[in-house]
Each structure stands twice: as structure tokens, then as C-alpha cells.
N, C-alpha and C. Protein backbone atom coordinates (compact mmCIF):
# COMPACT_ATOMS: atom_id res chain seq x y z
N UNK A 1 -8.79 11.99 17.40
CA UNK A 1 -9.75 10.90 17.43
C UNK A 1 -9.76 10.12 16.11
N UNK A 2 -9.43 10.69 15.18
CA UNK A 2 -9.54 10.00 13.70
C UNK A 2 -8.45 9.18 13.23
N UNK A 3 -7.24 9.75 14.09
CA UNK A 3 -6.50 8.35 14.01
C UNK A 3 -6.36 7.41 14.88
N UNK A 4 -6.69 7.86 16.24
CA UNK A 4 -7.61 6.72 16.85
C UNK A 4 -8.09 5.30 16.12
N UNK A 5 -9.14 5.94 15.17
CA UNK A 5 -9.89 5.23 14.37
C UNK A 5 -8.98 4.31 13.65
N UNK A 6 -7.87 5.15 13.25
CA UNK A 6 -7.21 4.36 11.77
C UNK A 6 -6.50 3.37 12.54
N UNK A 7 -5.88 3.40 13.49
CA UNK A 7 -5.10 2.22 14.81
C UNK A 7 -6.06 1.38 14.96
N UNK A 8 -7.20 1.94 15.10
CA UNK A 8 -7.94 0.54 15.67
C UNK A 8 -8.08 -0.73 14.32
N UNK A 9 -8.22 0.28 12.90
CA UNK A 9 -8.61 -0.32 12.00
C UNK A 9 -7.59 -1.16 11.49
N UNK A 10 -6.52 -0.17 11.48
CA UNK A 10 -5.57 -0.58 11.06
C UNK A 10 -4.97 -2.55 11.90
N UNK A 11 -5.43 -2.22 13.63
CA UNK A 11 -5.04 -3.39 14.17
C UNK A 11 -5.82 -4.35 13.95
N UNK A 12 -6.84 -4.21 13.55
CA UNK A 12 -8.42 -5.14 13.12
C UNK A 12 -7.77 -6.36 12.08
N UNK A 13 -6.77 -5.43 10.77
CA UNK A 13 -6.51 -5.85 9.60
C UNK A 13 -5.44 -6.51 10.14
N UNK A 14 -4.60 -6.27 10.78
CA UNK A 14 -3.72 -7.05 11.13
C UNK A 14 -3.75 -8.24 11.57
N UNK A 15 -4.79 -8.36 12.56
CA UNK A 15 -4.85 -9.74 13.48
C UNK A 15 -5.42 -10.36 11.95
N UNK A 16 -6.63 -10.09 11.42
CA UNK A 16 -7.33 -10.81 10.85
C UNK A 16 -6.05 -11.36 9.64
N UNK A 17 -5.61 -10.53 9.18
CA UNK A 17 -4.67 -11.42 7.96
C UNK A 17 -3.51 -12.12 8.90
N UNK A 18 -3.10 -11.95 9.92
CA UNK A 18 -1.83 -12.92 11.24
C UNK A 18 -2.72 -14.67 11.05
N UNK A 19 -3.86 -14.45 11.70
CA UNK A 19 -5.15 -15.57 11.98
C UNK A 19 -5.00 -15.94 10.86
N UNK A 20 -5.40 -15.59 9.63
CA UNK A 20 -5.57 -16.15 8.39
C UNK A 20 -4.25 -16.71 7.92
N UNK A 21 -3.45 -16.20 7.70
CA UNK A 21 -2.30 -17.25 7.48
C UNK A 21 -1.86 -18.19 8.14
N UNK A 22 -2.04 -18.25 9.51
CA UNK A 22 -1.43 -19.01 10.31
C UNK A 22 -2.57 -20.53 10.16
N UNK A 23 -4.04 -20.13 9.98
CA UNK A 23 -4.91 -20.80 9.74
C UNK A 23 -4.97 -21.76 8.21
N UNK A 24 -4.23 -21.01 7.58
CA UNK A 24 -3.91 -21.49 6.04
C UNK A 24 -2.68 -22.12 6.11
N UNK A 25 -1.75 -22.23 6.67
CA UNK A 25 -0.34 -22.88 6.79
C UNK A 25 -1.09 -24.21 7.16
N UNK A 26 -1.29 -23.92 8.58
CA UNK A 26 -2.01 -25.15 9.21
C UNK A 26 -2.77 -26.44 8.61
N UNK A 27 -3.74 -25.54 8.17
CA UNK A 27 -4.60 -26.75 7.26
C UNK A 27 -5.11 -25.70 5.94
N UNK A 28 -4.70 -26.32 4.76
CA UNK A 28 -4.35 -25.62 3.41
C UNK A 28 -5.83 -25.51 2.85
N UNK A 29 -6.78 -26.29 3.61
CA UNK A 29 -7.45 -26.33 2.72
C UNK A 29 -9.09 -25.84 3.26
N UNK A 30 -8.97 -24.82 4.25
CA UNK A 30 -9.54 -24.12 5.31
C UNK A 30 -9.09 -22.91 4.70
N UNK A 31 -10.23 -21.49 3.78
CA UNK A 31 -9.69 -20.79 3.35
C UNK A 31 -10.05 -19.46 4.29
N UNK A 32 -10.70 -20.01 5.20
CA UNK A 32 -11.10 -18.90 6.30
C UNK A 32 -12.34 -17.70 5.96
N UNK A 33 -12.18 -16.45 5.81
CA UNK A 33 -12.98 -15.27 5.25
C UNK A 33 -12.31 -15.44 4.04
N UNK A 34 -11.16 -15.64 3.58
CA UNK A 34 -10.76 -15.36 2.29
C UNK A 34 -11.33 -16.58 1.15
N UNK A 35 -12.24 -17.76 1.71
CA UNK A 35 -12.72 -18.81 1.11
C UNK A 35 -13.52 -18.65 -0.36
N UNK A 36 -13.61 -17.78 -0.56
CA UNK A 36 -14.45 -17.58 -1.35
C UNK A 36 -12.92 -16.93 -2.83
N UNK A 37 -12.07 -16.93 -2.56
CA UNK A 37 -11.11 -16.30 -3.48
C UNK A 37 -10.76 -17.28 -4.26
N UNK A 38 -11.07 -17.19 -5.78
CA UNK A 38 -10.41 -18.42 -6.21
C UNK A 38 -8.77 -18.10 -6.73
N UNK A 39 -7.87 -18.98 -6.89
CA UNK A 39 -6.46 -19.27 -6.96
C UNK A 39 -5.93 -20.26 -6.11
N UNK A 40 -6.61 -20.86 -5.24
CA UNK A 40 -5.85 -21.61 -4.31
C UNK A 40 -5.00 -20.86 -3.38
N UNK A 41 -4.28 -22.29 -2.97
CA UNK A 41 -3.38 -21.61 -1.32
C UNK A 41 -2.53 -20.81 -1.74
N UNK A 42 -1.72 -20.81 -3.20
CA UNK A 42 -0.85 -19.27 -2.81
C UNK A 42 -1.47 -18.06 -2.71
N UNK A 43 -2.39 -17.68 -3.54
CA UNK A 43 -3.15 -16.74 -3.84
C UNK A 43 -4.22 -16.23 -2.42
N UNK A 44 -4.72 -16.96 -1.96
CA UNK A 44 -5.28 -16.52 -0.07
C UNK A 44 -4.13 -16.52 0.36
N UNK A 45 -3.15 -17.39 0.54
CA UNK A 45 -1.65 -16.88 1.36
C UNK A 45 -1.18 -15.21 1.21
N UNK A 46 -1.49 -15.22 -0.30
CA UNK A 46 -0.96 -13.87 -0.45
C UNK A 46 -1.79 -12.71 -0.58
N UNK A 47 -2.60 -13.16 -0.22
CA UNK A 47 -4.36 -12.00 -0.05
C UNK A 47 -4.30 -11.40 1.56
N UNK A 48 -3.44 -13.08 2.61
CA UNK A 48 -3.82 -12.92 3.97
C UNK A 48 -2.38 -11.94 4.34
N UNK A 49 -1.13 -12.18 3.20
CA UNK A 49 -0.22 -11.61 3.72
C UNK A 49 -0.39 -9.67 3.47
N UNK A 50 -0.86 -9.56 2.60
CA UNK A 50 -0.98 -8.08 2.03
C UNK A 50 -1.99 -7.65 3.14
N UNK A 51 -3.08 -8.08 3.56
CA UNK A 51 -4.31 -7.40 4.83
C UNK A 51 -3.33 -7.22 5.54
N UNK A 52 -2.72 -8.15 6.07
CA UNK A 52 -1.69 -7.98 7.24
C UNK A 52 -0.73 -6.99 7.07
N UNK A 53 -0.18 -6.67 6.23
CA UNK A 53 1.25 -5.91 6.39
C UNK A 53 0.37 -4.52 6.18
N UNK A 54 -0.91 -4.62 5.36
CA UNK A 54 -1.53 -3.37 5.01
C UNK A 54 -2.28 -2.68 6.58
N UNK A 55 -2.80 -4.04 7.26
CA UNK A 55 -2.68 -3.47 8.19
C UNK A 55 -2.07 -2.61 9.47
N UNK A 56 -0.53 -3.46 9.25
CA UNK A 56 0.52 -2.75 10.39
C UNK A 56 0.61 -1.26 9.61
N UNK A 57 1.06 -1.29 8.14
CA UNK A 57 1.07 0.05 8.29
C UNK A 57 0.10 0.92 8.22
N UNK A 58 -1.63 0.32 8.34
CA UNK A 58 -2.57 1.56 8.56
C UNK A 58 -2.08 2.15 10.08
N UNK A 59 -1.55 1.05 10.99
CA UNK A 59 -1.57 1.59 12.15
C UNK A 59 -0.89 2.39 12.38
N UNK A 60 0.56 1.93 12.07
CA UNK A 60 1.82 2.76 12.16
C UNK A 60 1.73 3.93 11.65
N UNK A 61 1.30 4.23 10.16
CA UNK A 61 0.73 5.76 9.67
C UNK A 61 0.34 6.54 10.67
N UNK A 62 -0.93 5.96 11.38
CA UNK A 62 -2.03 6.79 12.31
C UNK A 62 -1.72 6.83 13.57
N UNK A 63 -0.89 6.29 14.15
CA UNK A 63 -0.22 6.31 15.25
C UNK A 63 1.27 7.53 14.65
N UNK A 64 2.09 7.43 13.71
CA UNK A 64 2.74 8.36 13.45
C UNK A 64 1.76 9.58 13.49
N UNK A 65 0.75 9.52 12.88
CA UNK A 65 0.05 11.27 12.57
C UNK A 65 -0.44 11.63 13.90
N UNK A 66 -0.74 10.41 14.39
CA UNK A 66 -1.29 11.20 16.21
C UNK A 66 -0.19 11.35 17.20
N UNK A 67 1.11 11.06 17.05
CA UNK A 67 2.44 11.54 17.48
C UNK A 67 2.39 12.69 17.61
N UNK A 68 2.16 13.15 15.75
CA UNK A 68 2.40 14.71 15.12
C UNK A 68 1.49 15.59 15.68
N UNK A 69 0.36 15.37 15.61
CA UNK A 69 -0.52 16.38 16.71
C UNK A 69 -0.55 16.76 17.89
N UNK A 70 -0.28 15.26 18.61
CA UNK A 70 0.11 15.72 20.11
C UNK A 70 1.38 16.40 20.30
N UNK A 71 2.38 16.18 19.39
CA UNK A 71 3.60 17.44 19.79
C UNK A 71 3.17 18.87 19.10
N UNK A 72 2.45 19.02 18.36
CA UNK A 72 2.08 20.54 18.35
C UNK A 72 1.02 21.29 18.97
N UNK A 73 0.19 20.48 19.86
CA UNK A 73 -0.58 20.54 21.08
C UNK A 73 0.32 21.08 22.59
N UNK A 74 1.48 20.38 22.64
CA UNK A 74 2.07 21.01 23.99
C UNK A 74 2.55 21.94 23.84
């Protein structure tokens, strides 16, 4: 169940930094949730790209560790 959790979280972070960049390409000057960061557009570009990748691999981790349990379960 707890990595359950970390997939879900992990996919949460994902969409939200996907949305955010794609939202920041678009129109540069729309900083989304990350609006409040000062540096300008590279700096949220690269705030939205790190959530994101940080997110695939919360998932991928927790989806690997709940692999690992269910094969020492059967």
C-alpha cells in the first residue's frame, strides 16, 4: 500500500511539472504554481523540468519496490 502511495505521488508530480512546462513554453509569461519563483523563464522552466523527471522517478522507484514484494509474496 505504501508504494501505492509513492505512484500516486510520484504521478501527481509528474503531470503537474508536464502542465507546467508546456504552459510556460506556450506563453512565457504565465508562471503557473511556480509564479511566485523569482529568475524568470529559465529558472521555472527548470524548476517545472526537475518536478517532472523527479516525479517519473518517484513512480518508477515505487512501482519497482511493489514489483519486489509481490514476487516474494507468491
Amino acid at each position: 500500500m505504501k508504494y501505492t502511495i509513492g505512484q500516486v505521488a510520484g504521478a501527481v508530480l509528474l503531470v503537474l511539472g508536464a502542465q507546467g512546462v508546456i504552459r510556460l513554453l506556450i506563453d512565457h509569461d504565465k508562471g503557473g504554481l511556480l509564479g511566485w519563483v523569482p529568475g524568470g523563464f529559465a529558472v521555472r522552466l527548470t524548476c517545472y523540468v526537475v518536478v517532472g523527471v523527479a516525479g517519473a522517478l518517484l513512480a518508477g522507484w515505487a512501482e519497482d519496490r511493489a514489483k519486489k514484494g509481490r514476487g516474494k509474496r507468491a
